[in-house]
Every structure is written in C-alpha cells, then in structure tokens.
N, C-alpha and C. Protein backbone atom coordinates (compact mmCIF):
# COMPACT_ATOMS: atom_id res chain seq x y z
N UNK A 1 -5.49 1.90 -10.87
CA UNK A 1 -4.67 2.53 -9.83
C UNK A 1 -5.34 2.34 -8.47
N UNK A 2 -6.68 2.37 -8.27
CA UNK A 2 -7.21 2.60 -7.59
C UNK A 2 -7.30 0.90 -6.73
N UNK A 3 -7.56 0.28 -7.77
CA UNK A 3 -7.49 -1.32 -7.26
C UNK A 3 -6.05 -2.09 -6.63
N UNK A 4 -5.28 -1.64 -7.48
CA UNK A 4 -3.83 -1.83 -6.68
C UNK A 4 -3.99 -1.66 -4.93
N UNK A 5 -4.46 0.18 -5.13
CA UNK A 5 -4.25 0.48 -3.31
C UNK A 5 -5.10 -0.19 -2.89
N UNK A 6 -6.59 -0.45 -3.43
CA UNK A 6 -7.24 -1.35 -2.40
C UNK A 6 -6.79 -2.77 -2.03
N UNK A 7 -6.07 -3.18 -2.83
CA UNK A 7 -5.36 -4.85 -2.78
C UNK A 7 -4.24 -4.44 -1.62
N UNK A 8 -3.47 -3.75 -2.10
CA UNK A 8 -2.44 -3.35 -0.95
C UNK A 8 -2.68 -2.95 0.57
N UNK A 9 -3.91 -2.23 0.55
CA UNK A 9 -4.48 -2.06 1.72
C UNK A 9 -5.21 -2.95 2.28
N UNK A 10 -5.62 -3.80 1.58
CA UNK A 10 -6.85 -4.78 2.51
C UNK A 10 -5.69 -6.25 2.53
N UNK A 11 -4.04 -6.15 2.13
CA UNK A 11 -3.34 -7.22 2.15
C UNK A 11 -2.78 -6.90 3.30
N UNK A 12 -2.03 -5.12 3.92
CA UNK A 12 -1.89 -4.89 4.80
C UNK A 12 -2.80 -5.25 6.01
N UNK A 13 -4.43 -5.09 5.61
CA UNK A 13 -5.30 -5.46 6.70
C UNK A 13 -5.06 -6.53 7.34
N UNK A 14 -5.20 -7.87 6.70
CA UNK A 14 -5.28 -9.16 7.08
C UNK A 14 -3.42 -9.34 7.72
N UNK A 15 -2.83 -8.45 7.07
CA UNK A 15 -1.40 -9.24 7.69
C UNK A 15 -0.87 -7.81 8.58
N UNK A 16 -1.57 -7.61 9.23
CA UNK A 16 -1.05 -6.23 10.80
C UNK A 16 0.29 -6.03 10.68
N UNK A 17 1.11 -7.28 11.06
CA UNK A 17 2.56 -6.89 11.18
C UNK A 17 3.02 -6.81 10.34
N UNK A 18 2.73 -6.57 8.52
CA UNK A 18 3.24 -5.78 7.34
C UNK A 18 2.91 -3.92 7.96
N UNK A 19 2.07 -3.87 8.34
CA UNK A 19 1.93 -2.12 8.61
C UNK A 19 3.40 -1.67 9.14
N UNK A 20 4.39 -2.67 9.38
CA UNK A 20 5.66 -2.22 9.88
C UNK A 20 6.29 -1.60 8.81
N UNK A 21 5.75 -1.74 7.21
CA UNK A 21 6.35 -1.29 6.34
C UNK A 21 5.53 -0.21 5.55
N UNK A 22 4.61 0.46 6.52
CA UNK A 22 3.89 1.38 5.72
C UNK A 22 4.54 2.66 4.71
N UNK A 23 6.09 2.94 5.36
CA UNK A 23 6.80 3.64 5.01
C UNK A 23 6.94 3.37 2.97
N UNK A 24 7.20 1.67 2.76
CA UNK A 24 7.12 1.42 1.46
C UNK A 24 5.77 1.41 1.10
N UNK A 25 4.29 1.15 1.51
CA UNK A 25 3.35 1.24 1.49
C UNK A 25 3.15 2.94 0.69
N UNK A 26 3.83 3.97 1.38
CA UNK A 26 3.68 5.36 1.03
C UNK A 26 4.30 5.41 0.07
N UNK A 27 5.51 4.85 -0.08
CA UNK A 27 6.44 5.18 -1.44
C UNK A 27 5.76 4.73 -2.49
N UNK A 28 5.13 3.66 -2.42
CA UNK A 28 4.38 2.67 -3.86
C UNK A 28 3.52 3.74 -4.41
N UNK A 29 2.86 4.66 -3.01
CA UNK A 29 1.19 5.40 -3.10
C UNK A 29 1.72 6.75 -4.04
N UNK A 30 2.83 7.24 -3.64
CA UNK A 30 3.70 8.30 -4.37
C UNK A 30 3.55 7.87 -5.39
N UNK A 31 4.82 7.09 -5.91
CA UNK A 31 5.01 6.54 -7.33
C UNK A 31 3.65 6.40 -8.28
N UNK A 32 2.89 5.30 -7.94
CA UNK A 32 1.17 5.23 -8.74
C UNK A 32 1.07 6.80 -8.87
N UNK A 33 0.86 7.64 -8.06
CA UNK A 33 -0.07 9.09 -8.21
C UNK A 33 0.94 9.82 -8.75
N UNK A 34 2.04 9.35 -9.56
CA UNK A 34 3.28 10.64 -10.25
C UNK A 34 2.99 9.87 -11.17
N UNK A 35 2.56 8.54 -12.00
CA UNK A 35 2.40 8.33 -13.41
C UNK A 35 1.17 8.88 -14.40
C-alpha cells in the first residue's frame, strides 16, 4: 500500500503538471486506506 503512494507520489513529482489531478490522486489515497 505504502509503495503504490510512494510510486504515485514521486510520478506526480517528476511530472508537476499531473498535480492538476491531485483531486484523483486523493480519491486513489481514500480507496487504498478503506481496503
């Protein structure tokens, strides 16, 4: 679980103008932490 967000977060890092979608970024972070 934990490796997912770090992949997701350090994919957001390198690509800035994905942070436009942090909104799905939060939804993914929801979903993982309700299974």
């Amino acid at each position: 679980m934990y490796e997912k967000f770090l992949i997701y977060f350090s994919y957001i890092h390198h690509f800035p103008f994905i942070a436009s979608s942090r909104l799905s970024f939060t939804i993914i972070c929801i979903k993982d932490k309700g299974r």
